[in-house]
C-alpha atoms as a PDB file:
ATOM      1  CA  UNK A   1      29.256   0.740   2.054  1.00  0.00           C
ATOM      2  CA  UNK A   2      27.139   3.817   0.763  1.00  0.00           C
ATOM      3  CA  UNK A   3      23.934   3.801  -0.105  1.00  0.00           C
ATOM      4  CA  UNK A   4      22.941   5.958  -3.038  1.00  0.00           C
ATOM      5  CA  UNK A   5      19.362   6.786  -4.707  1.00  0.00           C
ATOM      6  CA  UNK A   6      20.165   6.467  -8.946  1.00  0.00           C
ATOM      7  CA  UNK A   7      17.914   5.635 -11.934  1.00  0.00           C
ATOM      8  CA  UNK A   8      17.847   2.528 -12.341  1.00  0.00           C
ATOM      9  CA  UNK A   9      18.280   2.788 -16.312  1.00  0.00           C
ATOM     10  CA  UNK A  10      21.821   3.756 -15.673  1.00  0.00           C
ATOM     11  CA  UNK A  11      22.948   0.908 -13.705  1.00  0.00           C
ATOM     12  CA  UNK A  12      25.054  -1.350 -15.489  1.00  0.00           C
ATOM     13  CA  UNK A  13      24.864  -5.039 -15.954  1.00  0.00           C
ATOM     14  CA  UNK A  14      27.932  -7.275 -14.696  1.00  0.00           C
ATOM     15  CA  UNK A  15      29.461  -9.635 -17.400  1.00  0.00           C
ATOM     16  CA  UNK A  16      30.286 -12.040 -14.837  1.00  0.00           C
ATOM     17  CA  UNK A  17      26.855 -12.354 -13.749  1.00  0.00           C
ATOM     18  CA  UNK A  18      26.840 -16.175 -12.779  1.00  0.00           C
ATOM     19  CA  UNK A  19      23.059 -16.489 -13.602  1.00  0.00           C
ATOM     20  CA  UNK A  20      23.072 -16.688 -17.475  1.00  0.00           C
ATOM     21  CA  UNK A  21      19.354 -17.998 -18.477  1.00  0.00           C
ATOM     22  CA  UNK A  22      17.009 -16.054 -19.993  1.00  0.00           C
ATOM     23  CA  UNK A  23      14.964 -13.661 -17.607  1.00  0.00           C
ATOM     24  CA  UNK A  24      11.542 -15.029 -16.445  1.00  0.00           C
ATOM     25  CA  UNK A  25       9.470 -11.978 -17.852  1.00  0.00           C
ATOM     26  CA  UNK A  26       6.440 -12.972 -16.015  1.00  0.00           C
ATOM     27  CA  UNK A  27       8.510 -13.588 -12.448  1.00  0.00           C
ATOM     28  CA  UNK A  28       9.996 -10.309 -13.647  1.00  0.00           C
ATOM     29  CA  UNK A  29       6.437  -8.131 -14.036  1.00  0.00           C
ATOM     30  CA  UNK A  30       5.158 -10.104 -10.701  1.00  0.00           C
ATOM     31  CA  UNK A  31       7.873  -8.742  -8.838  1.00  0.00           C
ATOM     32  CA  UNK A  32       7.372  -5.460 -10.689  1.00  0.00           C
ATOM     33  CA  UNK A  33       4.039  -5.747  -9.464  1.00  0.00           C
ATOM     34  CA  UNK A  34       5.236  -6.023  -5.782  1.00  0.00           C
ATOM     35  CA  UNK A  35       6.907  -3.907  -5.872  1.00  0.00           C
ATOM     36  CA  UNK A  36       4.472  -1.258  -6.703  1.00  0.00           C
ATOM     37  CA  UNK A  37       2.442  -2.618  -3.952  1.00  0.00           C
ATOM     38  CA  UNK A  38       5.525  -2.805  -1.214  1.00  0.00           C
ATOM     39  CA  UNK A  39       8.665  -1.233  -2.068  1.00  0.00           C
ATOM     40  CA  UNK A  40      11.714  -2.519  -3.096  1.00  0.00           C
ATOM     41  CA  UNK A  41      12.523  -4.157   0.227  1.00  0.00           C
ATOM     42  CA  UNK A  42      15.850  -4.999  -0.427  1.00  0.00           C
ATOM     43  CA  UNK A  43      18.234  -2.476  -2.172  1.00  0.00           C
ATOM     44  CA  UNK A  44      20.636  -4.065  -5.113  1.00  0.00           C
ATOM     45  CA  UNK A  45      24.641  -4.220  -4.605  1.00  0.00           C
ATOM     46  CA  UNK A  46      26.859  -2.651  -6.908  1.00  0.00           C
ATOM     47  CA  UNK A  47      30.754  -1.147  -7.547  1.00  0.00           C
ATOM     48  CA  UNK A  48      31.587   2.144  -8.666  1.00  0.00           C
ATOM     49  CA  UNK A  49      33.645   1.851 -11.897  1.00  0.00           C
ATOM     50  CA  UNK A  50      36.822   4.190 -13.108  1.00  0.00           C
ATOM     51  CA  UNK A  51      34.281   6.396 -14.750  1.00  0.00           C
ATOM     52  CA  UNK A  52      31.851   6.839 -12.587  1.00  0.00           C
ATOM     53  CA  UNK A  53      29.544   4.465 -13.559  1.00  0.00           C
ATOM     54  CA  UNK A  54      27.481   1.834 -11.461  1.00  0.00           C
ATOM     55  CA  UNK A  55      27.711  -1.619 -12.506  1.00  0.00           C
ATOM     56  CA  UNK A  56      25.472  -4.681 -10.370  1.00  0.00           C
ATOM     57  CA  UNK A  57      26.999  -7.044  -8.306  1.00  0.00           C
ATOM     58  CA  UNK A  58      23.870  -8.395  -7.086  1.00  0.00           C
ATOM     59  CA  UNK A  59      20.448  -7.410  -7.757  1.00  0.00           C
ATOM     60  CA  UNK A  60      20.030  -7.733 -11.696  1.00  0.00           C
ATOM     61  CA  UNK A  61      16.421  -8.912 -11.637  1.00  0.00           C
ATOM     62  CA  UNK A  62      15.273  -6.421  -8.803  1.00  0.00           C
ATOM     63  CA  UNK A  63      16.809  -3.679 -11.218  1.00  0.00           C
ATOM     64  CA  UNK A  64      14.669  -4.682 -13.868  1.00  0.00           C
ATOM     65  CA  UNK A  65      11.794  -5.161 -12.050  1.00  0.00           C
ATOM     66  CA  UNK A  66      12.076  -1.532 -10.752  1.00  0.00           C
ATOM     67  CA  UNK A  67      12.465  -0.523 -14.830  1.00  0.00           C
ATOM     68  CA  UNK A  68       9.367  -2.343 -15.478  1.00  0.00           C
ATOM     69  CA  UNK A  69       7.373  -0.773 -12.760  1.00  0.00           C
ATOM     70  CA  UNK A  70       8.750   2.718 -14.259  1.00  0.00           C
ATOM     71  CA  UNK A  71      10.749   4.041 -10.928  1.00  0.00           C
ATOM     72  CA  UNK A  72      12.821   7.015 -11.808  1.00  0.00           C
ATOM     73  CA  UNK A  73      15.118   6.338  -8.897  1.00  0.00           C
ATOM     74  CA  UNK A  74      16.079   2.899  -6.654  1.00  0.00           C
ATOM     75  CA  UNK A  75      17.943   2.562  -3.820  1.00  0.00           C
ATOM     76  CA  UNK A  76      21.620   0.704  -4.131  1.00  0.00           C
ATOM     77  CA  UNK A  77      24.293   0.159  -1.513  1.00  0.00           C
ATOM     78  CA  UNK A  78      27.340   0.683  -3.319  1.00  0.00           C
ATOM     79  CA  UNK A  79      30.056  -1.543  -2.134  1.00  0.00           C
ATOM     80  CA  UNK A  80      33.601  -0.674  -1.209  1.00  0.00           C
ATOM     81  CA  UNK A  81      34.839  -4.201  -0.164  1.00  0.00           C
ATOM     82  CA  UNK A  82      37.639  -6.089  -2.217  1.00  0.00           C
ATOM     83  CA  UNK A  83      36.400  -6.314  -5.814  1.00  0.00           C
ATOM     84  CA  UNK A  84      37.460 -10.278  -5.991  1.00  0.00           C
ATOM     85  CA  UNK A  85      34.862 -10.914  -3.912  1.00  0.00           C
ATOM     86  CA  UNK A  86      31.941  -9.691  -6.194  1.00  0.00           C
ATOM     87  CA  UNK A  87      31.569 -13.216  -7.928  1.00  0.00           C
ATOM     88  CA  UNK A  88      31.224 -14.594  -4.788  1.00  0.00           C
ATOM     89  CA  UNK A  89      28.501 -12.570  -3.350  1.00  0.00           C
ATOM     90  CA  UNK A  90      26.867 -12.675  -6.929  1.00  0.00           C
ATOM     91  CA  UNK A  91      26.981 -16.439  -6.798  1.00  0.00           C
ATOM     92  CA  UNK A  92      25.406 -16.844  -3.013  1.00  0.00           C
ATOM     93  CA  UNK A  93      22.967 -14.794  -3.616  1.00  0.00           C
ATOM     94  CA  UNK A  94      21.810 -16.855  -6.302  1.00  0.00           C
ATOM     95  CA  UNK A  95      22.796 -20.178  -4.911  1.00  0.00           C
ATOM     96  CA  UNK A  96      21.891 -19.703  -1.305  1.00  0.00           C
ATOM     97  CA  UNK A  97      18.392 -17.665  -1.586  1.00  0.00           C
ATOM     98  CA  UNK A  98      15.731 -20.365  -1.059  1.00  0.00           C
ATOM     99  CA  UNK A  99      11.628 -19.317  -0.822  1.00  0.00           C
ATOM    100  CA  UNK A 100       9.684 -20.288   2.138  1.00  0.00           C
ATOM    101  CA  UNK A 101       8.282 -23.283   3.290  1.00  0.00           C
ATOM    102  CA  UNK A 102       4.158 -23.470   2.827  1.00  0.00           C
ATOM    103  CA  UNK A 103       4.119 -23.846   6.149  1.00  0.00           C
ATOM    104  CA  UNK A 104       6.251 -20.669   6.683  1.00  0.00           C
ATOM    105  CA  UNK A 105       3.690 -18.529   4.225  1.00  0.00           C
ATOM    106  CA  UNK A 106       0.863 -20.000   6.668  1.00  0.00           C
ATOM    107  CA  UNK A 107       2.916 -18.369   9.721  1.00  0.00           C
ATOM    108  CA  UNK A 108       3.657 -15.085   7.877  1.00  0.00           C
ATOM    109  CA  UNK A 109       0.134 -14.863   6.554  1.00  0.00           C
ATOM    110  CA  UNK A 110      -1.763 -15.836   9.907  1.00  0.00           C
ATOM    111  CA  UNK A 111       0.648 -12.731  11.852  1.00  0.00           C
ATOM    112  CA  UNK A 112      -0.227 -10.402   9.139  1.00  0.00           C
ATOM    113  CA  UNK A 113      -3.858 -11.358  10.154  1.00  0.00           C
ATOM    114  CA  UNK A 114      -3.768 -11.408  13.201  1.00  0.00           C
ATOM    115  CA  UNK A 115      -1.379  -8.624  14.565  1.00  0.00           C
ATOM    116  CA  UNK A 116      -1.407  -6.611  11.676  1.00  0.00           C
ATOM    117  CA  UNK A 117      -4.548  -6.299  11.265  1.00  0.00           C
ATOM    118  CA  UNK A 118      -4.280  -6.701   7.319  1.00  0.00           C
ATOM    119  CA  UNK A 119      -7.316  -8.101   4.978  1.00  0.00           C
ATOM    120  CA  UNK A 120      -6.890 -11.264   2.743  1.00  0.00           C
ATOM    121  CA  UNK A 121      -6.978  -9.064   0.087  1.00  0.00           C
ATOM    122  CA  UNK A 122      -4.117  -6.852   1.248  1.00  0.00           C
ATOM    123  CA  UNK A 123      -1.953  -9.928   1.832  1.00  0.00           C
ATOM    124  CA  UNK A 124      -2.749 -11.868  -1.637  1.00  0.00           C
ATOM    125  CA  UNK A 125      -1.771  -8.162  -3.348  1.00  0.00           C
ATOM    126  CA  UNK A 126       1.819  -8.228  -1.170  1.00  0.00           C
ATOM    127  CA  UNK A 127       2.431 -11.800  -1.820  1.00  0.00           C
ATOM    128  CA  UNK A 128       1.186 -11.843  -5.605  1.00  0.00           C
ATOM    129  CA  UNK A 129      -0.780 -14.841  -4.558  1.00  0.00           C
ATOM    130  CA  UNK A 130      -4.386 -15.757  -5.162  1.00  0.00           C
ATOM    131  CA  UNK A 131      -7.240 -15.707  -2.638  1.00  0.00           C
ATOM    132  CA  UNK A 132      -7.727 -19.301  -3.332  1.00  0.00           C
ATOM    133  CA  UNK A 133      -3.839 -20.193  -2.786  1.00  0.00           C
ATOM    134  CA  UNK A 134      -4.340 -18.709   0.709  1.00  0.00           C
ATOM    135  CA  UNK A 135      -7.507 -20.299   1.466  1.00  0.00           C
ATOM    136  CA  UNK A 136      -5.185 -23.297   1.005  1.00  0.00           C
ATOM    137  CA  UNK A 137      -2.334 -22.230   3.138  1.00  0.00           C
ATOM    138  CA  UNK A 138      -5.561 -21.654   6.245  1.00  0.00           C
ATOM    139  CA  UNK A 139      -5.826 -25.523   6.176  1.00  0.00           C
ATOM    140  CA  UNK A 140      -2.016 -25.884   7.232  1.00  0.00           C
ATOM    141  CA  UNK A 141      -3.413 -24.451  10.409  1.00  0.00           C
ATOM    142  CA  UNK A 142      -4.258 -27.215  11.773  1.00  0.00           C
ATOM    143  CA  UNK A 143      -2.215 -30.165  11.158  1.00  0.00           C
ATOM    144  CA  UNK A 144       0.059 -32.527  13.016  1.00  0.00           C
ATOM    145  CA  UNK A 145       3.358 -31.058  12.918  1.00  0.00           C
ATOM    146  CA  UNK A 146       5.040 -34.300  10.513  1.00  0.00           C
ATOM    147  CA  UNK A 147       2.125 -33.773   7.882  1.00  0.00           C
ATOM    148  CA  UNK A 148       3.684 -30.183   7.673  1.00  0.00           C
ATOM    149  CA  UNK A 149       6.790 -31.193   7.364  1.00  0.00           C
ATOM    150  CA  UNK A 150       5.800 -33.466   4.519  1.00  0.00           C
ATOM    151  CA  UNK A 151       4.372 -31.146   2.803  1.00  0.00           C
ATOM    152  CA  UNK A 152       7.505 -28.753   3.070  1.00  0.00           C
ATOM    153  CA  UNK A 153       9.207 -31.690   1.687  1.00  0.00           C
ATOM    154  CA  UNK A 154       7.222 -31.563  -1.762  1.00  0.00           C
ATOM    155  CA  UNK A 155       5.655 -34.614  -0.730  1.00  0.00           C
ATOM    156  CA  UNK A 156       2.138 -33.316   0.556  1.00  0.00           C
ATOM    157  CA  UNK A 157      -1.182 -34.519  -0.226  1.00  0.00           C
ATOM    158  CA  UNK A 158      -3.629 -33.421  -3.155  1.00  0.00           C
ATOM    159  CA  UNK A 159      -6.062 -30.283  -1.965  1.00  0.00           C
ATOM    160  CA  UNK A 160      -8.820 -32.866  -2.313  1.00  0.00           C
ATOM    161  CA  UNK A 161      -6.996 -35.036   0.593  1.00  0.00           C
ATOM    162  CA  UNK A 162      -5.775 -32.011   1.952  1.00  0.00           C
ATOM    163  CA  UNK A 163      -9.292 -30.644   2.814  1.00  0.00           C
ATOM    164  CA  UNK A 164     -10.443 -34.018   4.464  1.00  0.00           C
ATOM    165  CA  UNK A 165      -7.187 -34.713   6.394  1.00  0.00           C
ATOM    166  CA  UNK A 166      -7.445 -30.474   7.857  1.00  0.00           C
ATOM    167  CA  UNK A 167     -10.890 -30.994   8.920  1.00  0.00           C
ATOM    168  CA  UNK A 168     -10.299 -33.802  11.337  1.00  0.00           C
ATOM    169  CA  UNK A 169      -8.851 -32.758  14.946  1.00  0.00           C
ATOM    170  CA  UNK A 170      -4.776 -32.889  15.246  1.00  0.00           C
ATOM    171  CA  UNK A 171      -5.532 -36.266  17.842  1.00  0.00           C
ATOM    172  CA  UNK A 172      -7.380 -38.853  15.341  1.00  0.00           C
ATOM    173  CA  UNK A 173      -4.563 -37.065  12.521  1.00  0.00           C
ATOM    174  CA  UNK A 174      -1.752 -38.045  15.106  1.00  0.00           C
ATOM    175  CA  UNK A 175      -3.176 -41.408  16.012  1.00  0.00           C
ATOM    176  CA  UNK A 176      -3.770 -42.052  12.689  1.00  0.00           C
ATOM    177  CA  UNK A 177      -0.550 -41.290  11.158  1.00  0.00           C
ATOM    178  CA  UNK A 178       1.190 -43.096  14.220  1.00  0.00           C
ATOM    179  CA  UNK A 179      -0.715 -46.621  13.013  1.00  0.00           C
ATOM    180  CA  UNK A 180       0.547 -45.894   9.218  1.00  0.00           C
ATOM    181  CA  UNK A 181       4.090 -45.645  10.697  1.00  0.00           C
ATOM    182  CA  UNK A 182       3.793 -48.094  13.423  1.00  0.00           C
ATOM    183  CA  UNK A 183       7.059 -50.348  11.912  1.00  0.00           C
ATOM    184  CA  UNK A 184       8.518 -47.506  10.839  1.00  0.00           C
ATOM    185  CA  UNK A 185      10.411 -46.345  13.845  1.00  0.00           C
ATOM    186  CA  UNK A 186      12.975 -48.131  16.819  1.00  0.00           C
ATOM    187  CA  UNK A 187      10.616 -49.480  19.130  1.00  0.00           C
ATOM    188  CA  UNK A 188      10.816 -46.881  21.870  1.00  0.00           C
ATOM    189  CA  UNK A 189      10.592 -43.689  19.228  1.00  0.00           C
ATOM    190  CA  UNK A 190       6.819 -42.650  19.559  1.00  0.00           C
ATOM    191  CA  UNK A 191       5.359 -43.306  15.494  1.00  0.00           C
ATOM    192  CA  UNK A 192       3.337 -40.527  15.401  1.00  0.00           C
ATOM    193  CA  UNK A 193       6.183 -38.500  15.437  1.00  0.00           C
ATOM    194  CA  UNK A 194       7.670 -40.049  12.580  1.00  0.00           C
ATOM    195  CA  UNK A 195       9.331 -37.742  10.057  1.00  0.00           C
ATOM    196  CA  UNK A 196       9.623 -38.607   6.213  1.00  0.00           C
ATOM    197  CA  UNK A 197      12.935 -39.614   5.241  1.00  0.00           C
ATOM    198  CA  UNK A 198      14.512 -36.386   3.034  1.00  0.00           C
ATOM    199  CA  UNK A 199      16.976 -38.480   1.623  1.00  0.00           C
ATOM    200  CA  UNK A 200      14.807 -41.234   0.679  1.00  0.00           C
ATOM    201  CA  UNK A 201      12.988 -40.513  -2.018  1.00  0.00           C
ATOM    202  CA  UNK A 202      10.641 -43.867  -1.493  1.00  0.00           C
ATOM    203  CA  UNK A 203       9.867 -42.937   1.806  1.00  0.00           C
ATOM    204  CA  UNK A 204       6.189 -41.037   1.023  1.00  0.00           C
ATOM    205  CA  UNK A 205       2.427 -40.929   2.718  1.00  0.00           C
ATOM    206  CA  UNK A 206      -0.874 -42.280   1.348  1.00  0.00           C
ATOM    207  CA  UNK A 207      -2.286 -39.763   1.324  1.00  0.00           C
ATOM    208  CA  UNK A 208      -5.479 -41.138  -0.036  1.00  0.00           C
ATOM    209  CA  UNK A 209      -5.820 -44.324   2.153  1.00  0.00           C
ATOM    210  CA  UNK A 210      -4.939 -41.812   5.457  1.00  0.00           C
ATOM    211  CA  UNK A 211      -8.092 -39.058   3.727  1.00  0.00           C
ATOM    212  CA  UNK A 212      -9.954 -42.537   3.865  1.00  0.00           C
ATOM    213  CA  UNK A 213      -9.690 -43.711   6.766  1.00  0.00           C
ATOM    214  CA  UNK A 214      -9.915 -39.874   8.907  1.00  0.00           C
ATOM    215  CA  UNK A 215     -13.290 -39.405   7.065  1.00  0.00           C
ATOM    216  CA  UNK A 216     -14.478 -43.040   7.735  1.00  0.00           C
ATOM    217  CA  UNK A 217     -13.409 -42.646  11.440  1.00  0.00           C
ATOM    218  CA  UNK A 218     -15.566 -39.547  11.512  1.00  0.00           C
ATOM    219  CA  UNK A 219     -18.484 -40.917   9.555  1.00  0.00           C
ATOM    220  CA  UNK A 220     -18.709 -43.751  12.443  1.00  0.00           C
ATOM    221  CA  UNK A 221     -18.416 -41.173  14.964  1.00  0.00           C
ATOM    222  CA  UNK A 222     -21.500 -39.988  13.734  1.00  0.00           C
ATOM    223  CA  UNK A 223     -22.957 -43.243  13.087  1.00  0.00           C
ATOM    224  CA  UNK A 224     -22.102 -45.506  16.588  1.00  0.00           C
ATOM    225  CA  UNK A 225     -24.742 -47.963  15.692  1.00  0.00           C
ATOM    226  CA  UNK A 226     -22.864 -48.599  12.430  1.00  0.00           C
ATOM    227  CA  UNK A 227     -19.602 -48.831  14.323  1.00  0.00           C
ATOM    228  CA  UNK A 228     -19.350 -52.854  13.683  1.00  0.00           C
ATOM    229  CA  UNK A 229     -15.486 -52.976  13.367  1.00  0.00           C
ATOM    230  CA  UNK A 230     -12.978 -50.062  13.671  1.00  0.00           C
ATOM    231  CA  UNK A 231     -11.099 -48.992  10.303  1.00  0.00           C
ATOM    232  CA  UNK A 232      -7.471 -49.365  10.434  1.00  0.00           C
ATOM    233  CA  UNK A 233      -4.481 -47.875   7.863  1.00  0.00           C
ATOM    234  CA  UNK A 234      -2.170 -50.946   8.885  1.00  0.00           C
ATOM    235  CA  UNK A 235      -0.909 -52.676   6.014  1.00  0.00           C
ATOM    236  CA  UNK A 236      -3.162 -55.432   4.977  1.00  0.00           C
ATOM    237  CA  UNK A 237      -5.215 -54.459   7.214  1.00  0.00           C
ATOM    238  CA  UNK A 238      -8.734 -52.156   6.566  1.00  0.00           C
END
């Protein structure tokens, strides 16, 4: 391995580039973008040819993101390993890179915060987010660890429901969520610790019922004397 400083204008593409769709201009100038902000974090791979010349092995769209945010020179590693490798590390890269979790953003973005020292603003810049996206990401602060993994899932609630369910205390969300999966789990396996099924597609939250009943439960903490029955998210039941 070597790495090597080069204009990126001179790097050549590989014909056996596995991805073969149409670039995402827009992803392209947002990463552009971030890398005017950041750096290019992560240096492209490529192979030295016959003559000279530097052909990709990985890294097409970070190349052209670097054209677009008119770099003169880029960073590569130029690779010396056995050349019938390249599709294989052209492939993983593509197959195996997978973006972060919410609640993984909410961890990165509450360290920046915190022991960084850096401003919303700075952040929403780095991570070509808006300030309303991370206003979102703040309410994963405080929710009962299945709700997050739910929402990693792709099977979260509305920001509406999202808003309610955040502002009640991680006890009445536990308790709560541990009556909605009550006959859900083997009878000594604690329900509030129930985790959605990933391989179940069926296997979801409602949401809106659970929004329901945390901002009903708080409403009659407020209200004792109107505290005639207790709401409940059992089925049937409410």
């Amino acid at each position: 391995m070597e790495l090597r400083v080069v204009d990126p204008k001179t790097l050549l593409d590989n014909p056996e580039n596995p991805r073969t769709s149409a670039p995402n201009v827009e992803a392209d100038r947002r990463l552009a973008h971030n890398i005017k902000v950041v750096g290019l974090l992560q240096a492209p791979l490529v192979r030295e040819l016959p003559d000279g010349q530097l052909m990709i092995v990985a890294g097409h769209r970070r190349r052209r993101a670097c054209v677009l945010a008119k770099m003169r020179e880029m960073h590569v590693i130029v690779t010396s390993a056995d050349e019938k490798l390249d599709g294989l590390a052209a492939g993983s890269e593509n197959i195996i890179r997978e973006a972060m979790t919410q609640s993984e953003q909410w961890r990165f973005v509450d360290k920046s915060r915190r022991e960084k020292a850096y401003t919303d603003a700075q952040i929403a810049r780095a991570l070509m987010v808006t300030p309303a996206y991370l206003k979102r990401l703040s309410l994963l602060a405080g929710l009962h660890d299945p709700i997050l993994h739910a929402i990693d899932m792709g099977r979260g609630p509305d920001f509406n429901d999202l808003k309610v369910i955040a502002a009640a205390p991680v006890e009445e969300q536990r308790a709560a969520w541990a009556e909605i999966f009550e006959d859900m789990v083997e009878e000594d396996a604690d329900p509030a610790e129930y985790r959605l099924n990933a391989e179940d597609p069926e296997d979801t939250v409602p949401w809106r019922e659970l929004a329901r009943f945390l901002r009903q439960a708080r409403y009659m903490a407020w209200m004792p004397a109107l505290m005639t029955r207790r709401p409940s998210l059992r089925r049937g039941v409410g």
